[in-house]
C-alpha atoms as a PDB file:
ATOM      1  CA  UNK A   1     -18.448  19.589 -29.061  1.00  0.00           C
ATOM      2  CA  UNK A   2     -18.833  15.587 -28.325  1.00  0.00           C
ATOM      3  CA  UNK A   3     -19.317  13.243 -30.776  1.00  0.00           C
ATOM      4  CA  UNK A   4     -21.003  10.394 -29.551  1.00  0.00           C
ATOM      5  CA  UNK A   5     -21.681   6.858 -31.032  1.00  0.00           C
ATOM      6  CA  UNK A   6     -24.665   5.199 -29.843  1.00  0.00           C
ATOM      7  CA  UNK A   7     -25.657   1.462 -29.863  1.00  0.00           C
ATOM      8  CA  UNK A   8     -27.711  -0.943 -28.220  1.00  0.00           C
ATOM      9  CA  UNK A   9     -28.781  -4.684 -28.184  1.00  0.00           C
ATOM     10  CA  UNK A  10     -25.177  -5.663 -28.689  1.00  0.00           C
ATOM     11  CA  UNK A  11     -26.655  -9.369 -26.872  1.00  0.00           C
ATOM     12  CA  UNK A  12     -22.716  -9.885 -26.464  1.00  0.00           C
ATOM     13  CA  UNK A  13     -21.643  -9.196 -29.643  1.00  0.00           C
ATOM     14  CA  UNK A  14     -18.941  -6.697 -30.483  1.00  0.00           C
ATOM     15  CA  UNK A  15     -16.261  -6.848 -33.006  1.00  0.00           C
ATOM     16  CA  UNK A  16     -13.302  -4.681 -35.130  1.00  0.00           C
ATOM     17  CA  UNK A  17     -16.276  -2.769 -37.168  1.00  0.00           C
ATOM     18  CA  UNK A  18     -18.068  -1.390 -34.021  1.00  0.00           C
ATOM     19  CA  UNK A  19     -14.375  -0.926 -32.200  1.00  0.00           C
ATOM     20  CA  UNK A  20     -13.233   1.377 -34.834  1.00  0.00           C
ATOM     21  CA  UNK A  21     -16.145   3.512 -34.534  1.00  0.00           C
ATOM     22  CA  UNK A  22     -15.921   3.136 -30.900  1.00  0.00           C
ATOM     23  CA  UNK A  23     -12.091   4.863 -31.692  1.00  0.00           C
ATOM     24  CA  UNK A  24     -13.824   8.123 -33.672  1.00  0.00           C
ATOM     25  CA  UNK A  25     -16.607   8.861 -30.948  1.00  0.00           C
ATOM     26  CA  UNK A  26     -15.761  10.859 -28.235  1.00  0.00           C
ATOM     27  CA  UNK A  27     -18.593   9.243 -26.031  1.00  0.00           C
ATOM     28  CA  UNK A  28     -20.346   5.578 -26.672  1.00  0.00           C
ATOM     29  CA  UNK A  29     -23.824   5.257 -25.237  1.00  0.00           C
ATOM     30  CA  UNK A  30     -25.245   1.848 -25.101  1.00  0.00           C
ATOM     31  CA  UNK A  31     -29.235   2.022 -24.419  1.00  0.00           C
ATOM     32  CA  UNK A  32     -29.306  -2.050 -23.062  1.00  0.00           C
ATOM     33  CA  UNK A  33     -29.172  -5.178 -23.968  1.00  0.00           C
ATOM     34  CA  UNK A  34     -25.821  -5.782 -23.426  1.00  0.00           C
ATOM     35  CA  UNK A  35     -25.247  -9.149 -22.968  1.00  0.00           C
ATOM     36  CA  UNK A  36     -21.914 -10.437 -21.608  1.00  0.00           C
ATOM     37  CA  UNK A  37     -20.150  -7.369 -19.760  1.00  0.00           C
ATOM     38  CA  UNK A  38     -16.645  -7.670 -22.039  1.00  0.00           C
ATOM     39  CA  UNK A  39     -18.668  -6.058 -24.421  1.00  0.00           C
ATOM     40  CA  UNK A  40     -18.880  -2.957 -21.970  1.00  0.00           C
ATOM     41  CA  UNK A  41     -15.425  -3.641 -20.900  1.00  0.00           C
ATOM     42  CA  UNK A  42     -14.251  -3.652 -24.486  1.00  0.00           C
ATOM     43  CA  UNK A  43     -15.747  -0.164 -24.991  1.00  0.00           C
ATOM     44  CA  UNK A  44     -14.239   1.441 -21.546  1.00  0.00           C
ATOM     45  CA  UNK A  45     -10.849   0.408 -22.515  1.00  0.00           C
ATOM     46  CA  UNK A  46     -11.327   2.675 -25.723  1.00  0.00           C
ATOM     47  CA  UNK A  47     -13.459   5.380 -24.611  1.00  0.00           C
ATOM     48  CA  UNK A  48     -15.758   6.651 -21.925  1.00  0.00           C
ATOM     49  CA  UNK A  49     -19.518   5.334 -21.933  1.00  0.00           C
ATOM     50  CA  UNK A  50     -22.812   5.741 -20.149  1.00  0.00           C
ATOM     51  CA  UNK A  51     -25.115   2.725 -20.320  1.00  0.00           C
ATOM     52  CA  UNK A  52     -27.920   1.225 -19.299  1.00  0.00           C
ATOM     53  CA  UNK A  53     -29.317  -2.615 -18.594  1.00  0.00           C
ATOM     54  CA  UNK A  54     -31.759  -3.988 -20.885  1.00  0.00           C
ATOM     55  CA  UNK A  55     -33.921  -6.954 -20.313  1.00  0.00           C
ATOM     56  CA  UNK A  56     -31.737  -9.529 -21.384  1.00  0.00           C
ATOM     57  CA  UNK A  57     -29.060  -8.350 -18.969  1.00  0.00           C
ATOM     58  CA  UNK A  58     -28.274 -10.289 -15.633  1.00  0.00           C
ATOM     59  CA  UNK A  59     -27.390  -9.189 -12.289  1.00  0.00           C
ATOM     60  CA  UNK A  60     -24.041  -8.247 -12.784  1.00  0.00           C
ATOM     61  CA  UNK A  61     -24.937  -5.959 -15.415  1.00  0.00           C
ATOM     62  CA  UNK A  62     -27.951  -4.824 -13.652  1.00  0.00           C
ATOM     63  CA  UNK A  63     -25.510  -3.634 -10.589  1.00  0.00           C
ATOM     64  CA  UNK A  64     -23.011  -1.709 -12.762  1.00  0.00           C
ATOM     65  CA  UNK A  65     -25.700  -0.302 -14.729  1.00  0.00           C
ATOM     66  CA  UNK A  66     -29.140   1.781 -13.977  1.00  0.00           C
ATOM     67  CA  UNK A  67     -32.486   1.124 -15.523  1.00  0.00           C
ATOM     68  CA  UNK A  68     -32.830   5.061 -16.512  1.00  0.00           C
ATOM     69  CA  UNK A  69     -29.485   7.369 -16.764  1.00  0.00           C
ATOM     70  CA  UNK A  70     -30.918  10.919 -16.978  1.00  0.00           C
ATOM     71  CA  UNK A  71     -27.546  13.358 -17.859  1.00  0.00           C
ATOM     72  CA  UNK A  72     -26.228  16.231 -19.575  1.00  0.00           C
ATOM     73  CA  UNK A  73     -23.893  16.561 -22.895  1.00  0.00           C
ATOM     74  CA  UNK A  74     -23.147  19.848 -23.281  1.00  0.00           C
ATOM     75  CA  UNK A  75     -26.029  21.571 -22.612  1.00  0.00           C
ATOM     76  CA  UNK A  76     -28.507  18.807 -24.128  1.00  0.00           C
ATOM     77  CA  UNK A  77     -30.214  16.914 -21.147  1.00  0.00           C
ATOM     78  CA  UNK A  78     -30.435  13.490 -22.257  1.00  0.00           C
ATOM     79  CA  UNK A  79     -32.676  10.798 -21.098  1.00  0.00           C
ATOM     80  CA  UNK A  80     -31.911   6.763 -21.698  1.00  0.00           C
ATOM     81  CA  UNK A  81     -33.782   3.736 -21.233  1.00  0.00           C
ATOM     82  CA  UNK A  82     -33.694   0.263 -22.688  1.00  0.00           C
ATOM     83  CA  UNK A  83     -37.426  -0.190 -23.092  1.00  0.00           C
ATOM     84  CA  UNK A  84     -39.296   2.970 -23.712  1.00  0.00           C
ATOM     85  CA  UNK A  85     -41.677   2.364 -26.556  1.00  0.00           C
ATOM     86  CA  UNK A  86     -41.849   5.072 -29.333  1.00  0.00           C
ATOM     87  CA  UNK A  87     -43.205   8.507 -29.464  1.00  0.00           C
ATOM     88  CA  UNK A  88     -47.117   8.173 -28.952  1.00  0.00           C
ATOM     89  CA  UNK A  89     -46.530   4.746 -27.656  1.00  0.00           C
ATOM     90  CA  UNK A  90     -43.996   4.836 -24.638  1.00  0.00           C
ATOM     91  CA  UNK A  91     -45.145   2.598 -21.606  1.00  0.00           C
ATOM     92  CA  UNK A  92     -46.399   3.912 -18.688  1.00  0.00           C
ATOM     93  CA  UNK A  93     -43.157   4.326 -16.203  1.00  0.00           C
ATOM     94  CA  UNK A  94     -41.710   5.923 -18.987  1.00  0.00           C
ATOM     95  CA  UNK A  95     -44.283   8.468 -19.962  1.00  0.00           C
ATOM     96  CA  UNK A  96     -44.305   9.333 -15.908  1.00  0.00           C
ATOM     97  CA  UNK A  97     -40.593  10.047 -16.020  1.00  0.00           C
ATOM     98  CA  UNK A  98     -40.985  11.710 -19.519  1.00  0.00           C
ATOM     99  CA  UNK A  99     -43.430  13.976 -17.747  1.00  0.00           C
ATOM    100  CA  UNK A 100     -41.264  15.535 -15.042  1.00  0.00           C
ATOM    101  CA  UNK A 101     -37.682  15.358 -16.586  1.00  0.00           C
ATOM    102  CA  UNK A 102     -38.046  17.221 -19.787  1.00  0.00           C
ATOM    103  CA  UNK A 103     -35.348  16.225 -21.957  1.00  0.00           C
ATOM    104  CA  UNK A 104     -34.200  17.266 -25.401  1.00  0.00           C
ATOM    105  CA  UNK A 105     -32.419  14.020 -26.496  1.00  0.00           C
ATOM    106  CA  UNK A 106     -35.039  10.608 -25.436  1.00  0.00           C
ATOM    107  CA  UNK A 107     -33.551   7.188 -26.275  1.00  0.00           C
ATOM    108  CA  UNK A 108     -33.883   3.790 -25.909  1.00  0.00           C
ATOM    109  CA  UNK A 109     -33.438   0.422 -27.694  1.00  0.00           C
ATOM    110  CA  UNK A 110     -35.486  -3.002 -27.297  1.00  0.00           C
ATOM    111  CA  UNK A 111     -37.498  -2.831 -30.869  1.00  0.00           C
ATOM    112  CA  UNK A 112     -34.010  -3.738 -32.777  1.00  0.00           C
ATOM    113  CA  UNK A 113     -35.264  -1.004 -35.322  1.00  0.00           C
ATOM    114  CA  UNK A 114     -33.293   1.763 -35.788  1.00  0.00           C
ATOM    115  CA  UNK A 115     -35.423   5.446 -35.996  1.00  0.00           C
ATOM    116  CA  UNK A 116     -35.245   8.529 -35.213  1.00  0.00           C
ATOM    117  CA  UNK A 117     -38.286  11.211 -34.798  1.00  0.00           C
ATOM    118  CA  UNK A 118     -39.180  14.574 -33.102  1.00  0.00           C
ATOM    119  CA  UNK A 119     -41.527  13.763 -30.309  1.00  0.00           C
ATOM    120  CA  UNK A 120     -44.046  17.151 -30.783  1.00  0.00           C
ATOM    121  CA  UNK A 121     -45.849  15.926 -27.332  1.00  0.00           C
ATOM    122  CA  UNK A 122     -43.150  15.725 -25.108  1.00  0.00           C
ATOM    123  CA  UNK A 123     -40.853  18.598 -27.175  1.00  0.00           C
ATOM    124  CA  UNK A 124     -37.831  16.277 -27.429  1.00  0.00           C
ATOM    125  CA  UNK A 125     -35.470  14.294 -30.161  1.00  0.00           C
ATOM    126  CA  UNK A 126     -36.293  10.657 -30.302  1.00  0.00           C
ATOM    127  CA  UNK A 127     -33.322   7.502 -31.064  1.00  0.00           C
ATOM    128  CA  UNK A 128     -33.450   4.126 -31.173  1.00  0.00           C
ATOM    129  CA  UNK A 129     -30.153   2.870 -32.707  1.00  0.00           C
ATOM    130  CA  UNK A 130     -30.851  -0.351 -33.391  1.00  0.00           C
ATOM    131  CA  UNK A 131     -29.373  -3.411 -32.836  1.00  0.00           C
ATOM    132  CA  UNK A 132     -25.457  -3.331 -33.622  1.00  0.00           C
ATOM    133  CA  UNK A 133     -25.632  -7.635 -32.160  1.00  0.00           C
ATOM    134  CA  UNK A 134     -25.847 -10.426 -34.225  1.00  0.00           C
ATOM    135  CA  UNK A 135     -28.926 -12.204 -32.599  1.00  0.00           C
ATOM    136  CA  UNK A 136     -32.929 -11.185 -32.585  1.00  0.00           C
ATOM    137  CA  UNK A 137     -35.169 -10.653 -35.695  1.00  0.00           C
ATOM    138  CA  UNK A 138     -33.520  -7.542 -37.628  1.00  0.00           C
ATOM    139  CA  UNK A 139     -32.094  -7.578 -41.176  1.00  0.00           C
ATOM    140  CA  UNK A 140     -29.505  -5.100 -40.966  1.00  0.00           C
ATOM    141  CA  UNK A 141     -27.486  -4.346 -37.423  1.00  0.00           C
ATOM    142  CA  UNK A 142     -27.278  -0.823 -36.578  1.00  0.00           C
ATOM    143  CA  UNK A 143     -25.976   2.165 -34.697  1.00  0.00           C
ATOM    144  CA  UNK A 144     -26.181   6.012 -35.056  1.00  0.00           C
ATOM    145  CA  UNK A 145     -23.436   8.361 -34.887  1.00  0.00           C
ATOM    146  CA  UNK A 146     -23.911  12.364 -34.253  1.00  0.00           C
ATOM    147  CA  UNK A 147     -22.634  15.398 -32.381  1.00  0.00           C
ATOM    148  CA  UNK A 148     -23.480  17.952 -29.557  1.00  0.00           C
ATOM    149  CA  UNK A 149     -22.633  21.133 -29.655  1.00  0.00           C
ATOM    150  CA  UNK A 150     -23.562  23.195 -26.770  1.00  0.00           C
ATOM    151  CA  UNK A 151     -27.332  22.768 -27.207  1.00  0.00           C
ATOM    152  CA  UNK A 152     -27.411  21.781 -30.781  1.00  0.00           C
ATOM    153  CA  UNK A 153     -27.546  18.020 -31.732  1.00  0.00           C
ATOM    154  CA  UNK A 154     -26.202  17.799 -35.285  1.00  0.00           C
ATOM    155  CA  UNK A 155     -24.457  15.650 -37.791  1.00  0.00           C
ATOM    156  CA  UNK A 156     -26.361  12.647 -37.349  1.00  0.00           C
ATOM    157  CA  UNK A 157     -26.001   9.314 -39.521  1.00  0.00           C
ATOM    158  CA  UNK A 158     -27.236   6.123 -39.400  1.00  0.00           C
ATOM    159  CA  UNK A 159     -24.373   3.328 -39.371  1.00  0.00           C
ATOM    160  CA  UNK A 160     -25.187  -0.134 -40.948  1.00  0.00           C
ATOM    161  CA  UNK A 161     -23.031  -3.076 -39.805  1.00  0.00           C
ATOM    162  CA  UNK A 162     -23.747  -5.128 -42.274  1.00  0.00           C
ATOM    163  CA  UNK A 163     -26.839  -8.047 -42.190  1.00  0.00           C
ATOM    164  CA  UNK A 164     -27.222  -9.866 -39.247  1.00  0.00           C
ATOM    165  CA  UNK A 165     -25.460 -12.750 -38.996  1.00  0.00           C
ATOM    166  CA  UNK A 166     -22.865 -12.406 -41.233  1.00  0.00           C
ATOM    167  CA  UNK A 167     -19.515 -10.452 -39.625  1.00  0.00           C
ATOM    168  CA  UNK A 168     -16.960  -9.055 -41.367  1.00  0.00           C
ATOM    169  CA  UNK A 169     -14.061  -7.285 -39.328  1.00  0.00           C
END
């Protein structure tokens, strides 16, 4: 069993709240948007993570990180983007790798608004954390939290940081 925490438009933000989840997770996943690279940094120093560039994220980033990372955990195959869309509305290069990879777990970030969703077209799990930074146009920063076991994801919650904006460590 893994339990993984999963965030995403940090736009170089990261601070004690998200670090102490970072400590209970056995895996972080950020779906993009990172912003400056301690954030990553921050995270590998605590605990292993898989990530992936977003839009606003420069060369540097774009070099340690892919565009799409397509893996397993457990026995869940697990497909992340940064900007995917939402079920019934992902873009094009996205619906073309939906098509031939099949996986049971599809996330991504971009929207800054956190939801989750079964995807009955494409048989899969759909997650957008949210956005766990303190810059862009949502209320509330965000992150989910959940486990796999074997094939089974379970235990999820939804994680609010607190409004945007305002930190408190």
């Amino acid at each position: 069993m893994k339990k993984i925490l999963l965030l995403s438009d940090t736009h170089s933000h990261i601070d004690n709240r998200i670090l102490s989840y970072i400590e209970q997770a056995d895996e972080v996943w950020h779906a993009g948007d990172i912003g400056n690279l301690s954030v990553t940094d921050a995270i590998e120093k605590i605990k292993p993570l898989r990530a992936v560039y977003g839009n606003i994220d420069g060369q540097e980033a774009r070099v340690r990180f892919p565009e799409f990372q397509q893996f397993y955990c457990e026995k869940v195959a697990v497909l992340m983007t940064h900007i995917g869309g939402s079920p019934g509305r992902y873009n094009p290069k996205v619906r073309a790798v939906l098509s031939r990879s099949f996986p049971k777990l599809f996330i991504c970030g971009h929207s800054h608004i956190l939801k989750v969703m079964q995807d009955k077209k494409y048989k899969h799990l759909y997650m957008n954390p949210g956005a766990a930074g303190v810059q862009g146009f949502h209320k509330v920063r965000t992150m989910l939290r959940f486990e796999i076991d074997g094939d089974q994801i379970q235990n999820l919650e939804a994680i609010e940081l607190g409004i945007r904006g305002v930190v408190k460590d």
